[in-house]
Protein backbone atom coordinates (compact mmCIF):
# COMPACT_ATOMS: atom_id res chain seq x y z
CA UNK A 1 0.00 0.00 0.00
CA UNK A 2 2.73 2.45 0.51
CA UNK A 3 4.41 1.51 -2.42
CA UNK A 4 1.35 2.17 -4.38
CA UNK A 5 1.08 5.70 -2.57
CA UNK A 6 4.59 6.96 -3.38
CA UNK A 7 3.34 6.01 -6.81
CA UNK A 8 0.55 7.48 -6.98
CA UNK A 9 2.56 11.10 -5.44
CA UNK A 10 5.02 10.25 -8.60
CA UNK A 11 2.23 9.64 -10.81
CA UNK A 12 0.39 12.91 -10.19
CA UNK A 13 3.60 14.66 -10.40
CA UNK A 14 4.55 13.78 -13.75
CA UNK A 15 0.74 14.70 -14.99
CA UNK A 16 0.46 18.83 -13.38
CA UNK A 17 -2.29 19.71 -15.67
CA UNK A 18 -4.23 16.22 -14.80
CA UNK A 19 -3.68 16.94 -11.20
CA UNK A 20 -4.50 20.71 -11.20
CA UNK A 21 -7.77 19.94 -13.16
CA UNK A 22 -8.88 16.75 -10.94
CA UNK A 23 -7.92 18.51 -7.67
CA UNK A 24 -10.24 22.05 -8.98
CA UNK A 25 -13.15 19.90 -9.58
CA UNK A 26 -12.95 17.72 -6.59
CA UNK A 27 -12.37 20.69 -4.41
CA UNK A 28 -15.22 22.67 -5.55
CA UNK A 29 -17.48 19.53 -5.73
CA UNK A 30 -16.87 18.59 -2.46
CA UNK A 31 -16.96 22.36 -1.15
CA UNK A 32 -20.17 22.86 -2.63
CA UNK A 33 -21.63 20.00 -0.95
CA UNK A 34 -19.82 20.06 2.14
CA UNK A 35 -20.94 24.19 2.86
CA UNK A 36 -24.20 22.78 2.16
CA UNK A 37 -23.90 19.94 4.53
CA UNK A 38 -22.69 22.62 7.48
CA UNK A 39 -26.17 24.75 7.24
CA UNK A 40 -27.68 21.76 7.19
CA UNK A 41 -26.06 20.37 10.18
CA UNK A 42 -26.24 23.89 12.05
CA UNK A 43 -30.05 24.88 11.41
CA UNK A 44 -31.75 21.44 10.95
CA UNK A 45 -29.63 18.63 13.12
CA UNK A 46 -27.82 20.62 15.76
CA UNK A 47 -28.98 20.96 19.68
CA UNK A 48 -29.17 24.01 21.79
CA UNK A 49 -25.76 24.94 23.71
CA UNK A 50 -27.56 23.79 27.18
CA UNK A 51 -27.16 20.96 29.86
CA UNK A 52 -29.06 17.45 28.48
CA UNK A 53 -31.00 18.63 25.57
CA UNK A 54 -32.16 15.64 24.67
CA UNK A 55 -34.49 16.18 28.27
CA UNK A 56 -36.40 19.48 27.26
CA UNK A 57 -39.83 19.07 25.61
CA UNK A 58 -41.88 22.36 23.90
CA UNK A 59 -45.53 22.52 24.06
CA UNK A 60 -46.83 23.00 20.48
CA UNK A 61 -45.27 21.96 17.75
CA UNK A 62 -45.91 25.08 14.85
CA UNK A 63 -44.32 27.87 14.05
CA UNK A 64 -46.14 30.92 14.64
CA UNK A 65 -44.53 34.03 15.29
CA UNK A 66 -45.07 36.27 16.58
CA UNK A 67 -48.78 37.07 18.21
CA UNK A 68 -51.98 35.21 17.56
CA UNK A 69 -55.20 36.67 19.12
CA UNK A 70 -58.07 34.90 20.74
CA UNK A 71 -58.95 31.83 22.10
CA UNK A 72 -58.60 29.59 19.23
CA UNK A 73 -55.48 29.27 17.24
CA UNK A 74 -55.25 27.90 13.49
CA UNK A 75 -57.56 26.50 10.79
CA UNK A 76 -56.50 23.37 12.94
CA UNK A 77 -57.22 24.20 16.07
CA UNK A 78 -53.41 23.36 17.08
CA UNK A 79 -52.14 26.03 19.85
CA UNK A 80 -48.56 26.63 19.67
CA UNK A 81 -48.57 30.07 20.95
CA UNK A 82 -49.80 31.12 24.46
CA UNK A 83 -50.23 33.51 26.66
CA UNK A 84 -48.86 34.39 30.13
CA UNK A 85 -51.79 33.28 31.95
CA UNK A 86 -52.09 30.15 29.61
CA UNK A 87 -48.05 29.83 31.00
CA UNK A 88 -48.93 29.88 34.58
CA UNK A 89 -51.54 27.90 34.15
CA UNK A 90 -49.91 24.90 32.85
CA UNK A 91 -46.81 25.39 35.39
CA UNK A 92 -49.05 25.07 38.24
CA UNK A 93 -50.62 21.84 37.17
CA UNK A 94 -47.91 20.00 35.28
CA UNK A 95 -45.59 18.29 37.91
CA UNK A 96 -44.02 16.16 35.13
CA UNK A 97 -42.04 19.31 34.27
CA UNK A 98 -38.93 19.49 36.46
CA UNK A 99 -38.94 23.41 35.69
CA UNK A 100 -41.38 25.25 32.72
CA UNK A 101 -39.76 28.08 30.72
CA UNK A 102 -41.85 30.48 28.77
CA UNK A 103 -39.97 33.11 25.67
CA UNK A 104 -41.17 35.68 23.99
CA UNK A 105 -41.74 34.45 20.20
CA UNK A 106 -40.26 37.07 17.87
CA UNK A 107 -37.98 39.92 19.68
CA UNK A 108 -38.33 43.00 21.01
CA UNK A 109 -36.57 45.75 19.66
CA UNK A 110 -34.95 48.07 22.13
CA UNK A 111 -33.02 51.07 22.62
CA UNK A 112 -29.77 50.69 25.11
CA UNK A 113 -27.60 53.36 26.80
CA UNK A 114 -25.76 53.17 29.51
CA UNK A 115 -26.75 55.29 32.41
CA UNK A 116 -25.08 58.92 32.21
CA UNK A 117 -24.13 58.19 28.50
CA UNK A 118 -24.72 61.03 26.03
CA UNK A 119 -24.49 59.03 23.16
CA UNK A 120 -27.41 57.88 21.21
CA UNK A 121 -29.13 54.79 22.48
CA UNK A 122 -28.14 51.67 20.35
CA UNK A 123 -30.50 49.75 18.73
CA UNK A 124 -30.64 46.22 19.88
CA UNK A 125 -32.69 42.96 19.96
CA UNK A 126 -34.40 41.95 23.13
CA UNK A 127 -36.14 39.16 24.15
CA UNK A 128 -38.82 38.82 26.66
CA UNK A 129 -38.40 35.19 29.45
CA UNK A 130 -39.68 33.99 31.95
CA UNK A 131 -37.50 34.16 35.16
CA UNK A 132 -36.74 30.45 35.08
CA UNK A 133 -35.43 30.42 31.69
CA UNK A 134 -32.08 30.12 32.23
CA UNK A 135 -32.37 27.68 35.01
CA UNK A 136 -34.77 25.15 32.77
CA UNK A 137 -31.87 25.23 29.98
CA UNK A 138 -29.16 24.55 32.45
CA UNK A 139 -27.18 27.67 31.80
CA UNK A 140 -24.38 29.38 33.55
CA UNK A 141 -23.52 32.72 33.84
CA UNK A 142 -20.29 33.89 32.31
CA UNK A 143 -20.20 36.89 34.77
CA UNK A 144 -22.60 37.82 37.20
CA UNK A 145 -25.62 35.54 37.80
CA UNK A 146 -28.84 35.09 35.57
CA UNK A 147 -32.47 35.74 35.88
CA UNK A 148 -34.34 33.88 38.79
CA UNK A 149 -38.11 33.88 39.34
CA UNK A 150 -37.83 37.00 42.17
CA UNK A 151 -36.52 39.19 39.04
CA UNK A 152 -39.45 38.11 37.15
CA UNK A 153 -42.04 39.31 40.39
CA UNK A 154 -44.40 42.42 39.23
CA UNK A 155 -42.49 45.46 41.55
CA UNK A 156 -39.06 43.81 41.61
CA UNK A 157 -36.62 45.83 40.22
CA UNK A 158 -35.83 46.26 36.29
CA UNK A 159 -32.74 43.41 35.57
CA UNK A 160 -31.27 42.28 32.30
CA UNK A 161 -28.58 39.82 31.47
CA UNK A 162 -26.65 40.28 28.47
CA UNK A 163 -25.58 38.32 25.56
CA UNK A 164 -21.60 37.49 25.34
CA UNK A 165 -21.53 38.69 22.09
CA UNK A 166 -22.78 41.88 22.67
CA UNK A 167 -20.42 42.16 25.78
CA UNK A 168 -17.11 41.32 23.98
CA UNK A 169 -18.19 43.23 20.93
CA UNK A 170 -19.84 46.67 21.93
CA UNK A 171 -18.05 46.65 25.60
CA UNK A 172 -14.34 45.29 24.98
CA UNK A 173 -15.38 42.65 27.62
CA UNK A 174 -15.66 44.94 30.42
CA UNK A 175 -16.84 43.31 33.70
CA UNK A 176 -17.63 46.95 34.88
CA UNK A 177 -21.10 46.03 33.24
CA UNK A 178 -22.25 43.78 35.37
CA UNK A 179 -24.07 45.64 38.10
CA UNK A 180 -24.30 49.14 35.89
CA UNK A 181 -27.36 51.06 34.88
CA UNK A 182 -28.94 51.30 31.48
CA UNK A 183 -31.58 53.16 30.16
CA UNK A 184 -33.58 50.61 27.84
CA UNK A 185 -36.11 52.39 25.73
CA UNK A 186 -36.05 55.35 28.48
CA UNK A 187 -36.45 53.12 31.68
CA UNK A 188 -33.45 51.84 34.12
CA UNK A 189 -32.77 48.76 34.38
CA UNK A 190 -29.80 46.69 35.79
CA UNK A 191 -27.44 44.58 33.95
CA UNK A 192 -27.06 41.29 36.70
CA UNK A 193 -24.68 39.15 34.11
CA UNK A 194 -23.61 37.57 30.88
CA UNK A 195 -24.69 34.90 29.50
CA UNK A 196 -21.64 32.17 28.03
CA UNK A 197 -20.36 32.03 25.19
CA UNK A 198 -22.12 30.03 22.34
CA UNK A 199 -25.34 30.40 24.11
CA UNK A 200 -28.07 32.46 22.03
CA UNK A 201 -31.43 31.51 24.09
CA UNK A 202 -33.60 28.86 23.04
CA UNK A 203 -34.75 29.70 19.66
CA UNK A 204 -32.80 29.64 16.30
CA UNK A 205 -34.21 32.14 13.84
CA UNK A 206 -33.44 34.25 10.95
CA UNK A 207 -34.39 37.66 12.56
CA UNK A 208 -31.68 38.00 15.15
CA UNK A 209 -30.17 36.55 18.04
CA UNK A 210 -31.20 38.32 21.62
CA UNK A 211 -28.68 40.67 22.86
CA UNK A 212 -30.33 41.47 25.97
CA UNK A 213 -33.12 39.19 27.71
CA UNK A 214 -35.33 41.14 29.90
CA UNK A 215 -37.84 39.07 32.56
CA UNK A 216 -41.88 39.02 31.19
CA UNK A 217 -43.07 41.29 34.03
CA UNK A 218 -41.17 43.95 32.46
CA UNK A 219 -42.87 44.06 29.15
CA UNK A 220 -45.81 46.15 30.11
CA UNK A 221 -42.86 49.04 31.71
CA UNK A 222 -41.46 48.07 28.01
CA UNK A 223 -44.27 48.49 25.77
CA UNK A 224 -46.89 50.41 27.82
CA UNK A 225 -50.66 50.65 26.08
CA UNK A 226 -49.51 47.65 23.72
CA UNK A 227 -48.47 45.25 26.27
CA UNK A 228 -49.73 42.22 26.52
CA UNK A 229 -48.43 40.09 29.52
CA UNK A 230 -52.17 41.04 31.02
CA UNK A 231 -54.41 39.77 28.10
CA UNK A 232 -55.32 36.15 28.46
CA UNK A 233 -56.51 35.97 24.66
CA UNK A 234 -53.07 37.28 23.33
CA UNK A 235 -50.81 34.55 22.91
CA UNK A 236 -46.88 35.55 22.12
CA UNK A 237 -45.14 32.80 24.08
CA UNK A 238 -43.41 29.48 23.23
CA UNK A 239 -43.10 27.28 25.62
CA UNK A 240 -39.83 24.94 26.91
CA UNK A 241 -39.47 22.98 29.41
CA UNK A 242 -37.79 20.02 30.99
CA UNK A 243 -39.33 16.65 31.86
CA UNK A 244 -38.86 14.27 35.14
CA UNK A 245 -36.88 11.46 34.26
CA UNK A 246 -39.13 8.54 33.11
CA UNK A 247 -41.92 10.64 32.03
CA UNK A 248 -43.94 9.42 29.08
CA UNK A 249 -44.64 11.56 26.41
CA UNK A 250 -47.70 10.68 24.97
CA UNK A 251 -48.90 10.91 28.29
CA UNK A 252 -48.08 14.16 29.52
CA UNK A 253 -49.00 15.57 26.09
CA UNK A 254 -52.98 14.12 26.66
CA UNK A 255 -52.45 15.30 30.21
CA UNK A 256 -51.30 18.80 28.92
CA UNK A 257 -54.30 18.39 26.29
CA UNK A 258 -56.81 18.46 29.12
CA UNK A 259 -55.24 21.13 31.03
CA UNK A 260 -55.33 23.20 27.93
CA UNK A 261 -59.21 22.15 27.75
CA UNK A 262 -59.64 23.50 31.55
CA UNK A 263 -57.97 26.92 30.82
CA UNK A 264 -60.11 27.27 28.00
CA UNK A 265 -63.50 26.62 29.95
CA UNK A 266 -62.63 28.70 31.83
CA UNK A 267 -62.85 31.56 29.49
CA UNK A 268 -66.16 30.48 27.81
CA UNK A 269 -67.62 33.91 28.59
CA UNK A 270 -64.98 36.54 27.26
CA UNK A 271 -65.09 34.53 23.72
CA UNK A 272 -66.71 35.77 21.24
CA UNK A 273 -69.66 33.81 19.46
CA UNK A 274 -67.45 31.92 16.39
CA UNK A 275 -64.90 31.22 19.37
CA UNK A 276 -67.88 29.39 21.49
CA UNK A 277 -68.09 26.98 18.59
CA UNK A 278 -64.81 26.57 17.94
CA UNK A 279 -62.97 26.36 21.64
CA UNK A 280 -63.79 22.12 22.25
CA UNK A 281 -62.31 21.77 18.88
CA UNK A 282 -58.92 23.29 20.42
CA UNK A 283 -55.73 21.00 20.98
CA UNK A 284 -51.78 20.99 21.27
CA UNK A 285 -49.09 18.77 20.46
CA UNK A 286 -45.33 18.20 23.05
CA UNK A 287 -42.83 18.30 20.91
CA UNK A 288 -39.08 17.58 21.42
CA UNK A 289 -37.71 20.13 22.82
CA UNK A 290 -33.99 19.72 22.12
CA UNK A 291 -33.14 22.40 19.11
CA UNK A 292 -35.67 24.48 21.10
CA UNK A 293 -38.11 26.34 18.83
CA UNK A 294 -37.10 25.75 15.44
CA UNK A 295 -38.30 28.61 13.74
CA UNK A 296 -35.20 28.52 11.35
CA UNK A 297 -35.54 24.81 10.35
CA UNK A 298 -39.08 25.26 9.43
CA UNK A 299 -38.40 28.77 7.21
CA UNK A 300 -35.09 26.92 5.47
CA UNK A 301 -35.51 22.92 5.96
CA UNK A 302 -37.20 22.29 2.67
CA UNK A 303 -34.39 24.81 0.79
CA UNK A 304 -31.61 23.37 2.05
CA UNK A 305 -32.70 19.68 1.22
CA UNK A 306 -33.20 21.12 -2.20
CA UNK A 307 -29.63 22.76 -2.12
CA UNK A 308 -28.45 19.54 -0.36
CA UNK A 309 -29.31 17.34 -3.53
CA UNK A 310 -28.32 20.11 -6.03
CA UNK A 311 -25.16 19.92 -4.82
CA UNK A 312 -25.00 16.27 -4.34
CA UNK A 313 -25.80 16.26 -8.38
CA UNK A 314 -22.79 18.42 -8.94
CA UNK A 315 -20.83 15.96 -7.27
CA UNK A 316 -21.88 13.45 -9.60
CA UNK A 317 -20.95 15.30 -12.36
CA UNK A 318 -17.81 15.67 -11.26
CA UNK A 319 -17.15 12.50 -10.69
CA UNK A 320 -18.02 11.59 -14.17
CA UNK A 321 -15.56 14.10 -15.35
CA UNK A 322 -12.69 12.85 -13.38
CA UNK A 323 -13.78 8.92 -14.18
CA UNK A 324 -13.54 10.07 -17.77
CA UNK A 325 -10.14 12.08 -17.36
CA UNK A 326 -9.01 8.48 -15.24
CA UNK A 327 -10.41 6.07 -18.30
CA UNK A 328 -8.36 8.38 -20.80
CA UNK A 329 -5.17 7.79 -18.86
CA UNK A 330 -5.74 4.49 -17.70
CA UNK A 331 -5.94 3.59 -21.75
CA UNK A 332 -2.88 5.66 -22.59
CA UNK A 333 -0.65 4.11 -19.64
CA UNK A 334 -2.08 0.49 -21.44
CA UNK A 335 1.53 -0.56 -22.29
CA UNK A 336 2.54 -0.17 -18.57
CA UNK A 337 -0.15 -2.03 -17.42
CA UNK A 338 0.75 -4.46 -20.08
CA UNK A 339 3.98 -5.10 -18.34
CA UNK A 340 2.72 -5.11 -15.16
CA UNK A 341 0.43 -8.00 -16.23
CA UNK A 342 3.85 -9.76 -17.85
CA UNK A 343 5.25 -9.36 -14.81
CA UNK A 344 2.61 -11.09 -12.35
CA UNK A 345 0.35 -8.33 -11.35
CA UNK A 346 -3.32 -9.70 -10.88
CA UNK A 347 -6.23 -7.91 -12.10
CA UNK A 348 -6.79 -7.18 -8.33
CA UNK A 349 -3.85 -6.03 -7.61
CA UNK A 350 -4.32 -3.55 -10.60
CA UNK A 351 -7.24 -2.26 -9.38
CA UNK A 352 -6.35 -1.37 -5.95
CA UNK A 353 -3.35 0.13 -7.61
CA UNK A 354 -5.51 2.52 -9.23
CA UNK A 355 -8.07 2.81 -6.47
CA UNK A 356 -5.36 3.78 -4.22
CA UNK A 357 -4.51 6.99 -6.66
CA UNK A 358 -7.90 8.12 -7.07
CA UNK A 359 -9.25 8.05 -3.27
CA UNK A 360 -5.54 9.92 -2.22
CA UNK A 361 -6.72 12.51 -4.94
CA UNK A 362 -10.19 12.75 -3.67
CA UNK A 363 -8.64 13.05 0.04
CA UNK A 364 -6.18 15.95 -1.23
CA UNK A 365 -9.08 17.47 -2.97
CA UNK A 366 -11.46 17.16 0.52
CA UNK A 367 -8.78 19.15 2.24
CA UNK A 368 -9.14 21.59 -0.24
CA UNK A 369 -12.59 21.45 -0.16
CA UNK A 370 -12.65 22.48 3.22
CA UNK A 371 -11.58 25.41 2.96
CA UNK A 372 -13.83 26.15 -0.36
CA UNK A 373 -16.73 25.04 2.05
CA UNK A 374 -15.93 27.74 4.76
CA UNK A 375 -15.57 30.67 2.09
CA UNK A 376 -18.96 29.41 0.87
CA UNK A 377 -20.81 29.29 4.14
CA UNK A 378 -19.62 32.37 5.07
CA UNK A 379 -20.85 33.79 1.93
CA UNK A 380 -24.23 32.40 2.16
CA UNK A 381 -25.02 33.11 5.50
CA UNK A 382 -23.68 36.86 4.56
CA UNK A 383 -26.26 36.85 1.62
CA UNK A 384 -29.37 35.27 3.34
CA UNK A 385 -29.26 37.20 6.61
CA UNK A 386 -27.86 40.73 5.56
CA UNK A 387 -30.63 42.94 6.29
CA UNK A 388 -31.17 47.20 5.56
CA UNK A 389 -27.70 47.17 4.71
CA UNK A 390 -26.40 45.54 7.77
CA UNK A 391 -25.39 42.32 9.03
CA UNK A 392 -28.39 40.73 10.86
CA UNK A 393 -26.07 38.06 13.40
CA UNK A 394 -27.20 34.37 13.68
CA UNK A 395 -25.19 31.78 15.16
CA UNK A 396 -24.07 29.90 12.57
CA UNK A 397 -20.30 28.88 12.37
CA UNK A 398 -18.69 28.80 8.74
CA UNK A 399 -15.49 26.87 10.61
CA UNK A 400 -16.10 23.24 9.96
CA UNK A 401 -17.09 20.85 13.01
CA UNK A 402 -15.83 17.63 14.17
CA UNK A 403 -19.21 16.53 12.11
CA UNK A 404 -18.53 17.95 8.88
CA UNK A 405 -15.23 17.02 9.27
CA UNK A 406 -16.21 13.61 9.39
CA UNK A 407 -18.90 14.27 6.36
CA UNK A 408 -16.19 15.86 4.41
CA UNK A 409 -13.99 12.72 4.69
CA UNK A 410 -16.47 9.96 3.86
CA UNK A 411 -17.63 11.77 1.10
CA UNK A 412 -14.07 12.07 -0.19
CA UNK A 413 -13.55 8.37 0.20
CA UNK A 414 -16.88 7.58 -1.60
CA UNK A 415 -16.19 9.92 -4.70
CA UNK A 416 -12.78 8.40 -4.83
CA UNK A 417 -14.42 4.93 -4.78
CA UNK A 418 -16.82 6.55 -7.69
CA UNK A 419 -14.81 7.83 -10.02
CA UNK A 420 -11.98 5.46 -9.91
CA UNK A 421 -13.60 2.02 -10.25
CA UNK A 422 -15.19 1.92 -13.06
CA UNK A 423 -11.77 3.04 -14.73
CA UNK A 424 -9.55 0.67 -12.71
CA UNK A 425 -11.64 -2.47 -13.81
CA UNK A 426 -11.47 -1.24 -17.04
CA UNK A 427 -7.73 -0.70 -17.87
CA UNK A 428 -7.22 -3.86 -15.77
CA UNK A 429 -8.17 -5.58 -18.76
CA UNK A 430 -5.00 -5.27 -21.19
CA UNK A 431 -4.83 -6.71 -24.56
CA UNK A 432 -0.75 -7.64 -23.92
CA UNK A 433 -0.20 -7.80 -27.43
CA UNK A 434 -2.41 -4.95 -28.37
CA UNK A 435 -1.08 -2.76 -26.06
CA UNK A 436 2.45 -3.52 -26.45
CA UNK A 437 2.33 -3.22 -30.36
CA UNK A 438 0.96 0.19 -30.32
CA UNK A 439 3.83 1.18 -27.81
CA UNK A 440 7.07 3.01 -28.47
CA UNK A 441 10.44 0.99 -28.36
């Protein structure tokens, strides 16, 4: 095998404009498909940054941000939205749930100045929690400590924690902000910590990431006339939380079903006459609850399967190319193999000779690939999220995981395997006279 490999190096050498073509082609074939594989992995197969994912469940199962009024939700009837007293509600009669986490769906854009600043307030996205958020996903504070449920008490005072890229970015990493007074659209509030690193809440969307997260109680200080924490038939919260150990399920879902049922009965009179027909009809779904909400896999999933096997197809075509380039030489290089076969070579051990060449070719181009894959991912996400002429941040990494990584390297095996065996059983079978007839002396 290392004979074959040294070569193979020689072989490649001696043929610069075979090499530099096969090695172009593989690189961008595999770069296309691995930058595709990378969103794919980020938006529609990766968990949230938090302690056991694979434990949190989220009532409802749609998409549907970011406010949906009265007391029936959908031409299905299929709440995924609710409101804060549908929240407390179902945290007061769901002991299944080890803790119950309610976030605002959508954001809440704010304006952020640091006490005694003269400088214009900075526009920034904020997001709206309950004040066990943090401690249903598990998370630790960088600095400082996070939201508890006495932050999140009507009269407490006005606390935010703020997002580690917005610390390290707008405030040089100063831990001077922890404890320090903002004015958020025109009210004070205190900044009590930072969040860690990597962490961007519990919902992976296309609008931007949180850069502060302020506790629910606040949002009628926040919003004033249009607030809606008060308004049982104004639904703008998803809901996370994280099951007992052993729970079932399908259980707690019927078990949430009838709780859901309850609240509603409750309510009969405030509904209005189409919502009296409609309200029995009403249902939810528990879904799993480790990407969190997935508003991001639902907007892209069906794009970036169709991107997925796009680029998949170029791949193909690319391996046809280089199988062709392969045949050509393989029948060019027919005396040598001739010889070879003289000599005692077996049609096996001509194959792997050749198989050996085209997978180390494929390799060196899936190196190269890599790096075509992170200039393409950077440039997509760049393109799809760049927003009134600035860059709208989501967390998605262009610098390849131990996953793609992995992807990157079985897919450069298989197209090696691709476009070099149909050529290697072909030249394997030499005409010895043929061949050596039609060669120089």
């Amino acid at each position: 095998m290392l004979s074959d490999l040294r070569d193979a190096l020689r072989q490649l050498r001696k043929a610069p404009g075979f090499t530099t073509t096969a090695l172009i082609t593989l690189a961008l074939g595999i770069g296309a498909t691995t930058a595709i594989f990378t969103l794919v992995h980020q938006v529609m197969l990766k968990s949230l940054p938090v302690t056991k994912p694979g434990e949190l469940w989220r009532i409802g199962d749609k998409d549907r941000c970011c406010n949906w009024g009265g007391y029936t939700q959908g031409d299905d009837g299929n709440f995924s939205l609710f409101s804060w007293e549908a929240y407390k509600h179902f945290r007061e009669h769901t002991p299944e749930f080890t803790d119950l986490a309610a976030l605002q769906a959508g954001n809440a854009p704010l304006g952020v100045r640091r006490a005694g600043s003269q400088s214009p307030a900075d526009t920034r996205n904020g997001e709206y929690v309950s004040g066990n958020f943090f401690k249903t996903l598990g998370v630790q504070p960088w600095i400082g400590r996070l939201m508890t449920d006495e932050d999140d008490q009507e009269g407490a005072p006005s606390v935010a924690v703020m997002s580690y890229r917005i610390w390290q970015d707008k405030y040089g990493s100063d831990p001077s902000v922890v404890g320090a007074g903002y004015q958020i659209n025109g009210h004070p509030f205190t900044v009590i910590g930072v969040a860690p690193p990597g962490f961007f809440g519990a919902k992976l969307s296309g609008w931007g990431m949180p850069d502060f997260w302020l506790p629910l109680t606040t949002e009628p200080l926040i919003d004033g006339a249009t607030a809606r924490l008060k308004r049982p038939n104004t639904n703008f919260l998803d809901i996370v939380g994280r099951v007992r150990p052993g729970t079932n399920p399908k259980s707690l879902e019927a078990k949430l079903k009838v709780e859901l049922y309850d609240w509603l009965a409750s309510h009969v009179p405030d509904m209005d006459p189409g919502e009296k027909q409609l309200w029995q009809q009403q249902t939810l779904h528990l879904s799993p609850g480790d990407a969190g909400v997935t508003s991001m896999r639902e907007q892209y999933q069906d794009g970036l399967k169709l991107l997925l096997v796009a680029s998949a197809c170029v791949l193909l075509v690319a391996c046809g190319n280089l199988a062709n380039l392969m045949l050509a030489r393989g029948l060019r290089d027919r005396a040598q193999t001739s010889v070879r076969v003289a000599l005692g070579a077996s049609r096996g051990r001509l194959v792997r000779k050749s198989l050996v060449e085209s997978i180390m070719l494929a390799t060196i181009g899936g190196v190269l690939g890599i790096a075509v894959a992170y200039t393409a991912t950077k440039l997509i996400v760049h393109l799809a999220f760049q927003t009134g002429g600035r860059d709208n941040y989501v967390p998605i990494s262009a610098t390849p995981s131990l996953s793609v990584l992995l992807f990157t390297l079985g897919i450069s095996v298989l197209t090696g395997v691709i476009f070099g065996i149909a050529p290697a059983l072909l030249t394997s079978h030499a005409d010895l006279v043929e061949a050596l007839r039609r060669a120089n002396r």
